[in-house]
Protein backbone atom coordinates (compact mmCIF):
# COMPACT_ATOMS: atom_id res chain seq x y z
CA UNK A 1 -12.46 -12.87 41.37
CA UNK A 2 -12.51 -13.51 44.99
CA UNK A 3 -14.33 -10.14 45.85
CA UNK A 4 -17.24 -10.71 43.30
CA UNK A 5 -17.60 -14.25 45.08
CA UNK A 6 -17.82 -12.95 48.06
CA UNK A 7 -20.49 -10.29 46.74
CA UNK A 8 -22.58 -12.85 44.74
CA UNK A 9 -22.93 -15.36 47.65
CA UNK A 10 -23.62 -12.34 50.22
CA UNK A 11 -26.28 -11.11 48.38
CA UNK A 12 -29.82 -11.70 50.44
CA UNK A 13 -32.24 -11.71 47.24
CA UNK A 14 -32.13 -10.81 43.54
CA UNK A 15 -33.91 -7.79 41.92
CA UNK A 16 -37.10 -8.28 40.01
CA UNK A 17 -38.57 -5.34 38.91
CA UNK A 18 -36.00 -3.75 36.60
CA UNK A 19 -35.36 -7.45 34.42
CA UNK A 20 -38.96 -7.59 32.28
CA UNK A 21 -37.44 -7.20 28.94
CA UNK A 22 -35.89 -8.80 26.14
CA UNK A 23 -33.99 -7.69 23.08
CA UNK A 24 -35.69 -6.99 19.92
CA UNK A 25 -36.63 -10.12 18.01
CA UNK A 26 -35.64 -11.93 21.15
CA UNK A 27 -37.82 -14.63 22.81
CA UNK A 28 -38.17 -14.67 26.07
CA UNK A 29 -36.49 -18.19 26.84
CA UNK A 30 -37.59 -21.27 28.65
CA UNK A 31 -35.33 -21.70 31.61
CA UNK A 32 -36.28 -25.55 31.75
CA UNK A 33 -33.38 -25.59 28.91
CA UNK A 34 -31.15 -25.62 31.52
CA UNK A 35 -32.01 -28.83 33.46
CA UNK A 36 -29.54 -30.75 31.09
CA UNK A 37 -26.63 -28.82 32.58
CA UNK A 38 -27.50 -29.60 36.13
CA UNK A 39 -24.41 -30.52 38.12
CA UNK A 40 -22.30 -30.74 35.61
CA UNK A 41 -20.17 -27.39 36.62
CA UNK A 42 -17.82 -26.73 39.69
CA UNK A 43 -18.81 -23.51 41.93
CA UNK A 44 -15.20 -22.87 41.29
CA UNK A 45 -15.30 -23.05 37.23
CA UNK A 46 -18.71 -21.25 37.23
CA UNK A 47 -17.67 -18.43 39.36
CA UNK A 48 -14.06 -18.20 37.54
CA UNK A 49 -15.57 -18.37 34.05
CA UNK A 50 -18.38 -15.68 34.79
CA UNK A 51 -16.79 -13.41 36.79
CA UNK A 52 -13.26 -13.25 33.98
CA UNK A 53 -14.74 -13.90 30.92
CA UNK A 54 -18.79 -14.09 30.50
CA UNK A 55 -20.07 -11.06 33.10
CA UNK A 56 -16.47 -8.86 34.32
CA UNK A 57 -16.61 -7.04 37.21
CA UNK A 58 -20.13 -6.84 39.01
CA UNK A 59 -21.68 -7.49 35.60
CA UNK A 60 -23.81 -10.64 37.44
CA UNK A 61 -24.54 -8.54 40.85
CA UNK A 62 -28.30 -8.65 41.37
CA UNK A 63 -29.44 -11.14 38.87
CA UNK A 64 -26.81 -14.38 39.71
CA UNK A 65 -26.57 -15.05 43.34
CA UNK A 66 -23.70 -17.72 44.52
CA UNK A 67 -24.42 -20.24 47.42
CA UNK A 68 -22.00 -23.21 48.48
CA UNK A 69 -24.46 -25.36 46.19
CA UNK A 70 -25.80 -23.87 43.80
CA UNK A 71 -26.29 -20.95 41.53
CA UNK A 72 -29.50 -18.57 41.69
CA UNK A 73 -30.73 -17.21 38.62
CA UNK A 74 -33.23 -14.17 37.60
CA UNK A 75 -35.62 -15.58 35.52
CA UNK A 76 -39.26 -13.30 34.72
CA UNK A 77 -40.32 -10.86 37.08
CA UNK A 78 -42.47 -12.16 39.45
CA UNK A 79 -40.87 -15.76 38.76
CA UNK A 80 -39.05 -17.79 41.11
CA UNK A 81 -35.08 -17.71 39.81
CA UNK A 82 -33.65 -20.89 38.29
CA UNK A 83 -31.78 -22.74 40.43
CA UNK A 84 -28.41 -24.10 39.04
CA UNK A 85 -26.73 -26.92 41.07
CA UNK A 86 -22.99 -26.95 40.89
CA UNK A 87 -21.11 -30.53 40.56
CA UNK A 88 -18.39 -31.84 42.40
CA UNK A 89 -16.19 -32.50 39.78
CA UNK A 90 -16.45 -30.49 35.89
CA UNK A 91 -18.54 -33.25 33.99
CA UNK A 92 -18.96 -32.98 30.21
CA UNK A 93 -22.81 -31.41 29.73
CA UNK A 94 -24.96 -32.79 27.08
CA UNK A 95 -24.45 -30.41 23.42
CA UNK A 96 -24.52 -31.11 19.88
CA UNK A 97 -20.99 -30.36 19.29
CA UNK A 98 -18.01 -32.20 19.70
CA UNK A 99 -14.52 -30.57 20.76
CA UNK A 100 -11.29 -31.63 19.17
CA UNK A 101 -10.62 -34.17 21.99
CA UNK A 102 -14.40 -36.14 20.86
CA UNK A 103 -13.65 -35.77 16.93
CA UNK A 104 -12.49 -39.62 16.16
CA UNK A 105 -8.69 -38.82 14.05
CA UNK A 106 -8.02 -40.33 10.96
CA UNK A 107 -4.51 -40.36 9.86
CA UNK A 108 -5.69 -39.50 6.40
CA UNK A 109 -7.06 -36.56 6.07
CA UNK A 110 -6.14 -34.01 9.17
CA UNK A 111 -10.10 -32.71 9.24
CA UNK A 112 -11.55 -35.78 8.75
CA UNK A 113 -14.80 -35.84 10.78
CA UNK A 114 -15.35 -32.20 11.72
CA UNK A 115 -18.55 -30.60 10.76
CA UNK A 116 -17.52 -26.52 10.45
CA UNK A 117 -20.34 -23.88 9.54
CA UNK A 118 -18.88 -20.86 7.62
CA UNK A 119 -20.57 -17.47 8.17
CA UNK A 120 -19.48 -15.14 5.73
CA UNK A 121 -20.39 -11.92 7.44
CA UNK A 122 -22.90 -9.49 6.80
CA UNK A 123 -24.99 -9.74 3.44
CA UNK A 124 -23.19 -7.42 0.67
CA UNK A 125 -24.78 -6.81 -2.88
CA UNK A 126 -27.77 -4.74 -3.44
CA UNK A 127 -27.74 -4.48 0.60
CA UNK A 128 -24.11 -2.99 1.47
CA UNK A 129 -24.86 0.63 1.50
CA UNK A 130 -27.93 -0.01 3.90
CA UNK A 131 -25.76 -2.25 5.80
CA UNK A 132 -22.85 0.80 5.92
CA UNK A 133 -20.21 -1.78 4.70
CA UNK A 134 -19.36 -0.54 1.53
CA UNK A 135 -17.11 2.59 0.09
CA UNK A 136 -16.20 3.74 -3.13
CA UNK A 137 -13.35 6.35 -4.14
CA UNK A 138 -14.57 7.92 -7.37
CA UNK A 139 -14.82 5.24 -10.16
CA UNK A 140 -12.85 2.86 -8.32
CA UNK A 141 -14.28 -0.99 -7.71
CA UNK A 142 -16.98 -0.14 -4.39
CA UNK A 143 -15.39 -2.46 -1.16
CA UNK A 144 -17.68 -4.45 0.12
CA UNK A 145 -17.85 -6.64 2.83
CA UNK A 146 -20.12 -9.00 2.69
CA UNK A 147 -18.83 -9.89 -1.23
CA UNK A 148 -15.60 -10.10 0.38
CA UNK A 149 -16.37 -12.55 3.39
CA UNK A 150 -18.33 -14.60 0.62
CA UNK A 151 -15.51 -14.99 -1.99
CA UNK A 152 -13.12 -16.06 0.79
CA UNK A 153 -15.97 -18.70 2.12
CA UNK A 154 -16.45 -19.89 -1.27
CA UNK A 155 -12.62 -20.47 -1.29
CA UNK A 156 -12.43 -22.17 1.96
CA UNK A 157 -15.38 -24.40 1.45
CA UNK A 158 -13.82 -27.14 -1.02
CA UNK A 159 -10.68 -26.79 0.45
CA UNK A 160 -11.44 -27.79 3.51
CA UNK A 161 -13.58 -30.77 2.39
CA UNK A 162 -10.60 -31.64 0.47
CA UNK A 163 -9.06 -32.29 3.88
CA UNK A 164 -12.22 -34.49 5.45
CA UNK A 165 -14.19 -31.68 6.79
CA UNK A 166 -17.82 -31.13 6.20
CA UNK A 167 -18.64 -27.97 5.41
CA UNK A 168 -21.90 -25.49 5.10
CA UNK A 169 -21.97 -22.17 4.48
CA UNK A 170 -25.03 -19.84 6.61
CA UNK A 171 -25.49 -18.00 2.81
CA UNK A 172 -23.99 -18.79 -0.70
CA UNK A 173 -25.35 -15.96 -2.09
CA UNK A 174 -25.99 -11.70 -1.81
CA UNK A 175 -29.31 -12.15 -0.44
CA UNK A 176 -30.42 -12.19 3.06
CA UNK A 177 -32.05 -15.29 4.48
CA UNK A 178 -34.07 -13.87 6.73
CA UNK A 179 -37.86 -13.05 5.58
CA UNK A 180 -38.20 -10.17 7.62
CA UNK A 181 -37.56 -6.82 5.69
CA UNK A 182 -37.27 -3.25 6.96
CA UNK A 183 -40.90 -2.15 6.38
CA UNK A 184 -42.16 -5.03 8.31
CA UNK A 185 -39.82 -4.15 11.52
CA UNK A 186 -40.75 -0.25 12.00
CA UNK A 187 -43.25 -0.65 14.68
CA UNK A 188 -40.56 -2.51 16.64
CA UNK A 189 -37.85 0.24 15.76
CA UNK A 190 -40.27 2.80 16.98
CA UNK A 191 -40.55 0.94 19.99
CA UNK A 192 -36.61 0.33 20.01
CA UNK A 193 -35.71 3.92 19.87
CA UNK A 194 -38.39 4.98 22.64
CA UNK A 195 -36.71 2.50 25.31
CA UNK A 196 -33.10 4.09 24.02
CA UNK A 197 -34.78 7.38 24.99
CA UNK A 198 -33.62 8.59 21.10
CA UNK A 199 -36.20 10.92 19.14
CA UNK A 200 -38.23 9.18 16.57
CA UNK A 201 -38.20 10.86 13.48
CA UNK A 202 -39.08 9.28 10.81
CA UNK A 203 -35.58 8.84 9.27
CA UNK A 204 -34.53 7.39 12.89
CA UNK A 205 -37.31 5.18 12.62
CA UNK A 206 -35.74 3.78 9.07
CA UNK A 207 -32.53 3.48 10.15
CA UNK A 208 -33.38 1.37 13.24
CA UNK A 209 -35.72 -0.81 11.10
CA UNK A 210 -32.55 -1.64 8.78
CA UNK A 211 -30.20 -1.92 11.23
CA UNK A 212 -33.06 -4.96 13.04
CA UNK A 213 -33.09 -6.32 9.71
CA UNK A 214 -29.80 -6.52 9.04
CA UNK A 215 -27.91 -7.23 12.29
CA UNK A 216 -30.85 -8.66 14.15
CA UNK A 217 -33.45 -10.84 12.04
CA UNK A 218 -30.73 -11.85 9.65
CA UNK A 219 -28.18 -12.98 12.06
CA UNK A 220 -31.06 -14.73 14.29
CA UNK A 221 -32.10 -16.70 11.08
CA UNK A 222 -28.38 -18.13 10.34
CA UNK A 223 -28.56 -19.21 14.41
CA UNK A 224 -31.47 -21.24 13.68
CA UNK A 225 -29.73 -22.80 10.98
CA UNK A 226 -26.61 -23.39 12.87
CA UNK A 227 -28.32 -24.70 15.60
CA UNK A 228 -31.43 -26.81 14.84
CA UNK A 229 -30.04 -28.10 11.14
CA UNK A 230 -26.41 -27.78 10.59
CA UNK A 231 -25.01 -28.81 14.51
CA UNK A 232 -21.37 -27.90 13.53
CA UNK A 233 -18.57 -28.64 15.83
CA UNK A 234 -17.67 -25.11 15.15
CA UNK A 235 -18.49 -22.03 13.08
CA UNK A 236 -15.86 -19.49 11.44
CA UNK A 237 -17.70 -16.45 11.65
CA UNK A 238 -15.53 -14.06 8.43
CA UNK A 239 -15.34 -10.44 8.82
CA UNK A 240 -12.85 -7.39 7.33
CA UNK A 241 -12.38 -4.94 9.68
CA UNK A 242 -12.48 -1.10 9.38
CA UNK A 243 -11.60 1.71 11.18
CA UNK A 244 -13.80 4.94 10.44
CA UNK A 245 -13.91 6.08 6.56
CA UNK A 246 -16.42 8.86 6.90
CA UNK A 247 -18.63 9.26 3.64
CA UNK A 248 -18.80 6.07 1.86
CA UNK A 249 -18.37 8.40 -1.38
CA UNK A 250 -15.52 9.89 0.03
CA UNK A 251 -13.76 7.68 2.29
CA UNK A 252 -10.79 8.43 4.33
CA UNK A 253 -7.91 6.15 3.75
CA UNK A 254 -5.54 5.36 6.49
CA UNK A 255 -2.24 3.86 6.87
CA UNK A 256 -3.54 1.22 10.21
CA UNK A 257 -3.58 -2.26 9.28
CA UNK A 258 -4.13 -5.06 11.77
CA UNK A 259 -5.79 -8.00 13.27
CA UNK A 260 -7.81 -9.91 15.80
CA UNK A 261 -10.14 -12.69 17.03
CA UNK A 262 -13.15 -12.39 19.16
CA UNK A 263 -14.62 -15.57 21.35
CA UNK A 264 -17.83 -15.03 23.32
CA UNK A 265 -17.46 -12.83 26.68
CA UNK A 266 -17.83 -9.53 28.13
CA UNK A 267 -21.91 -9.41 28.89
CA UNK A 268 -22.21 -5.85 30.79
CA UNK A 269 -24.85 -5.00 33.43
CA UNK A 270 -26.91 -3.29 31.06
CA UNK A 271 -27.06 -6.11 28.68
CA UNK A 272 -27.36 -8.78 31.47
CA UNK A 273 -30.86 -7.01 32.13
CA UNK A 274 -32.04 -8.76 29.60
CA UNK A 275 -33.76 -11.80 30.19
CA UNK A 276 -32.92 -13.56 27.29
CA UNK A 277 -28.96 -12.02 27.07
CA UNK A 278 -28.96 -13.82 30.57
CA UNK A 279 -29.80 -17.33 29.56
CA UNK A 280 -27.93 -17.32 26.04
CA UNK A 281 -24.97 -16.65 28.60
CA UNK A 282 -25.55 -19.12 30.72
CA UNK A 283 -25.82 -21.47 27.25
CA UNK A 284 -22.68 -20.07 26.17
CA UNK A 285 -21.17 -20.98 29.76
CA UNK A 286 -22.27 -23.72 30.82
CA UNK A 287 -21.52 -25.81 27.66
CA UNK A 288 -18.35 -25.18 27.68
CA UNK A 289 -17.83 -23.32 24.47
CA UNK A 290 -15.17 -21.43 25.92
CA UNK A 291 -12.21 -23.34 25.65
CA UNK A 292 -12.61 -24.59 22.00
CA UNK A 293 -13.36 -21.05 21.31
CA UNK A 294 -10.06 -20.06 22.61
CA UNK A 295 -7.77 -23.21 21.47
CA UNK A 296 -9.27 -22.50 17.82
CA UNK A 297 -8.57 -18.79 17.84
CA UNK A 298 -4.78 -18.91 19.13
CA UNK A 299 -3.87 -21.45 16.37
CA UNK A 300 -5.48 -19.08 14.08
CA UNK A 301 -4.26 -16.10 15.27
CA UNK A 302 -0.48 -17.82 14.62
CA UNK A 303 -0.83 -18.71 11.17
CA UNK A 304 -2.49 -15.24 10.69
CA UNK A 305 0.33 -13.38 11.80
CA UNK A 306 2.73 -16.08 9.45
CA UNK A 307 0.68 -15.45 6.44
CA UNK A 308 -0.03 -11.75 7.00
CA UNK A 309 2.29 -9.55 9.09
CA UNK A 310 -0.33 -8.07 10.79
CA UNK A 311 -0.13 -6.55 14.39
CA UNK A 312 -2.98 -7.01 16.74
CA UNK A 313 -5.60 -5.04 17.04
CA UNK A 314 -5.24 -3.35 20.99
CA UNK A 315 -9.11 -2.67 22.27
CA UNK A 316 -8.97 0.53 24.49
CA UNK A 317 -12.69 0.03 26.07
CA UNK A 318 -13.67 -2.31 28.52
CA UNK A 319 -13.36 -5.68 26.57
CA UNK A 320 -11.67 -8.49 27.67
CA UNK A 321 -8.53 -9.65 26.38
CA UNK A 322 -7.63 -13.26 26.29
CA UNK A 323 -4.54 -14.57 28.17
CA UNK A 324 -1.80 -16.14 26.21
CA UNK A 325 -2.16 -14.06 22.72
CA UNK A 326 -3.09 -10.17 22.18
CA UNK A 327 -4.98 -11.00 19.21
CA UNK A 328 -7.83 -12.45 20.89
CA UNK A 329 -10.61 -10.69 23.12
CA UNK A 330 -14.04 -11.65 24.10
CA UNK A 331 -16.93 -9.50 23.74
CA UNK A 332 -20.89 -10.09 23.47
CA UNK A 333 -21.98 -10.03 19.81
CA UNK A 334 -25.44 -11.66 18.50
CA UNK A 335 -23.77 -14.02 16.25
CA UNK A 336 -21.06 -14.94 19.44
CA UNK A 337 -23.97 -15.62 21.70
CA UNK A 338 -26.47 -17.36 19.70
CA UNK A 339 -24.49 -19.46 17.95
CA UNK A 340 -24.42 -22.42 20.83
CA UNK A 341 -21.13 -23.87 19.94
CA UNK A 342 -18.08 -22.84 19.56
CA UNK A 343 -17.76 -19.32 17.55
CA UNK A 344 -14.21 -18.18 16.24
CA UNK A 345 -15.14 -14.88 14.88
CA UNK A 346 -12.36 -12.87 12.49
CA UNK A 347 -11.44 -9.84 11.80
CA UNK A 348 -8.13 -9.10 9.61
CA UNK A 349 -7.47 -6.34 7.87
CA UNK A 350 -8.77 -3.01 7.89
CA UNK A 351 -10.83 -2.28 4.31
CA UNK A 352 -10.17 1.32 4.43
CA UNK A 353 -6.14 0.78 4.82
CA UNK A 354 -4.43 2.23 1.90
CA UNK A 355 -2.71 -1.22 1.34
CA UNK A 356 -5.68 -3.54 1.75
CA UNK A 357 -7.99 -1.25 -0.90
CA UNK A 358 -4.84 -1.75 -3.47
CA UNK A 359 -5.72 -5.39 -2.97
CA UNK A 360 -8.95 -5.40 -3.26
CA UNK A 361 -8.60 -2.98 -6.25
CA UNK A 362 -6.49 -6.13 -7.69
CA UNK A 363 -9.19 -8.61 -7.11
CA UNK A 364 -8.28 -12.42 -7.05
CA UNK A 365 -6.01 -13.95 -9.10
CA UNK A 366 -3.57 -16.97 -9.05
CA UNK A 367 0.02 -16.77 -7.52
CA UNK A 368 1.79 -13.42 -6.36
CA UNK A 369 1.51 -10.00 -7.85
CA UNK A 370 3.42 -7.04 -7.18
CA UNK A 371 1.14 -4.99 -4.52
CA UNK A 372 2.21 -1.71 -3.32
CA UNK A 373 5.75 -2.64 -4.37
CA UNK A 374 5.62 -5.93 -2.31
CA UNK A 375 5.06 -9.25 -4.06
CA UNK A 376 1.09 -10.46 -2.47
CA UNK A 377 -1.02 -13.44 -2.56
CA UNK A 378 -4.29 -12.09 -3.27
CA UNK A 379 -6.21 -10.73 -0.23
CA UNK A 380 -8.32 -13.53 -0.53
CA UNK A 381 -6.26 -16.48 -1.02
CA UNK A 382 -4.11 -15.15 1.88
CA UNK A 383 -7.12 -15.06 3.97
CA UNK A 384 -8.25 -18.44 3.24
CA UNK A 385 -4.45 -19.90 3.42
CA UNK A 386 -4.59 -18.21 6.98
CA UNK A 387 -7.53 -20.57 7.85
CA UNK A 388 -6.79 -23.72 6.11
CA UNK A 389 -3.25 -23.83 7.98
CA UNK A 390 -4.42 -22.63 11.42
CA UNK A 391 -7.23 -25.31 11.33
CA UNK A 392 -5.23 -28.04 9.84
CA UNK A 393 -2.37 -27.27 13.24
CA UNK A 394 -5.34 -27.45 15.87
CA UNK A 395 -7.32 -30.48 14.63
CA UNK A 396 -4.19 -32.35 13.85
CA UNK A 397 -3.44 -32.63 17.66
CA UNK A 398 -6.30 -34.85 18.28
């Protein structure tokens, strides 16, 4: 940490030329934003959080410079950078979420007060095969996870409102809320693949406009609800996990089961010459997401591991694992980064385990059944139970 401060507040100027663009569907953002988190960081916090958790290693080198005072940021080429002054002492910055500490307690009910979003992940239904989160072994019931994710929000929702919360889900249905649709995106896939330097054929040019539709205009519509209607205090973002099953029509089952958590974290250089990856960063950091993030995730990660058995999930790239629990890493996803507050993002189970498709085989259903020659909660309920308890233990320390 000490060598990339020393690097960052060396550096005589920032590079210009090489920072024009901005991800597809991205805006290129108004830096003003930022004014409301002037002075309200330490040098010392700033440079700790970005160089171990938002921008490892030299991620930041040549677009955040480091001064005594203040922080110099790339803005638009041919723009003067923003200019971030550091505070004195960590004050708390102005945001429309609350962490636990804010959240008035009522002895009543242990949730009373705290506005959660649920995003069940993905979309599922008619769109899981373009989405490439669905399989099927011969006439079997097709796994899908975007159903999945729903049926476990749809169990959460009242459950938690039972205990005070209040609760929205970003969908309550198998339809996308986005109005953008493939067709509409495949000038900007065109464009997409030509800055990737991949050929455009025209079946690469369909695949890029699904993928923008479904991981990049949906994903960006549920962060405008989050953040200009629904202003949660946090959002559970629901996935399943998989490891690679080949042909959807053939899958490969494997024996692997596991889990993990992912906070916000882990921009790379590449990403960071983005303009607008930069700033959602710098929203991300400066706010002070981080720590809910983090406080939310380890209580869940213990009452997963109670209600599930399952080992962590051990990233072998260059993602950044949280200290104080294996099961939690950061890493720069759309939903992480756009959703402004705090993001606790799952990911149990892996669908194409031989174990989890026997439970999704058995569907839901009340009580315990006899699963693989172990008596089971359904997937579902244990999910949700997961949840519910690890929620319950970190908003009843207020």
């Amino acid at each position: 940490m000490r060598i990339l401060a020393l690097i960052l507040f060396c550096l005589a100027g920032l590079v210009h030329s090489a920072f024009a663009k901005t991800t597809p569907l991205g805006n290129r953002p108004d830096w003003s934003e930022l004014d409301k988190f002037q002075e309200t960081i330490t040098r010392e916090r700033f440079i700790e959080w970005l160089a171990n958790i938002y921008a490892p290693g030299d991620a930041a080198v040549g677009v955040i410079a480091v001064t005594p005072t203040m922080a110099k940021i790339q803005t638009a080429p041919g723009k003067p950078p923003y200019l971030l002054r550091f505070a004195k002492s960590s004050l708390t910055p102005a945001r429309y979420w609350r962490p636990r500490s804010a959240i008035p307690k009522d002895s009543g009910k242990p949730l009373a007060g705290v506005k959660i979003a649920i995003d069940p992940g993905h979309i599922g239904g008619k769109w899981a095969k373009m989405e490439e989160r669905w399989f099927q072994i011969g006439d079997s019931k097709p796994v899908v996870e975007g159903d999945m994710t729903l049926r476990v929000a749809k169990l959460l929702k009242p459950r938690l409102e039972a205990l005070g919360a209040q609760v929205w889900l970003t969908r309550s249905g198998s339809e996308p809320i986005t109005s953008r649709r493939p067709d509409a995106l495949r000038k900007l896939a065109l464009e997409s693949l030509r800055e990737k330097g991949d050929k455009a054929t025209n079946f690469a040019i369909t695949k890029e406009s699904e993928r923008l539709f479904y991981r990049t205009a949906e994903i960006r519509r549920r962060a405008v609800l989050v953040n200009d209607s629904i202003k949660p205090d946090l959002v559970l973002a629901l996935h399943f996990n998989a490891e690679a099953w080949g042909n959807p029509a053939k899958p490969s089952l494997i024996n692997k089961n596991h889990a993990h958590f992912l906070v916000t974290g882990g921009w790379s250089k590449k990403e960071l010459a983005y303009e607008d990856q930069r700033f959602e960063m710098l929203v991300k950091l400066l706010n002070g997401s981080h720590n809910e993030e983090v406080a939310v995730s380890k209580a869940l990660a213990k009452t997963t591991l109670k209600n599930t058995g399952l080992p962590p999930y051990i990233y072998q790239g260059g993602e950044v694992r949280i200290p104080g629990s294996d099961y939690i890493w950061a890493r720069n996803l759309l939903a992480n980064r756009l959703f402004e507050c705090p993001v606790v993002y799952a990911e149990p189970y892996v669908m194409n385990s031989r174990e989890v498709f026997t439970r999704v085989q058995a569907g839901y259903y009340d009580g315990k059944k006899k699963i693989a020659g172990t008596m089971r909660k359904s997937i579902y309920k244990e999910y949700a139970d997961a949840v519910v308890e690890g929620l319950v233990n970190h908003y009843s320390q207020r």
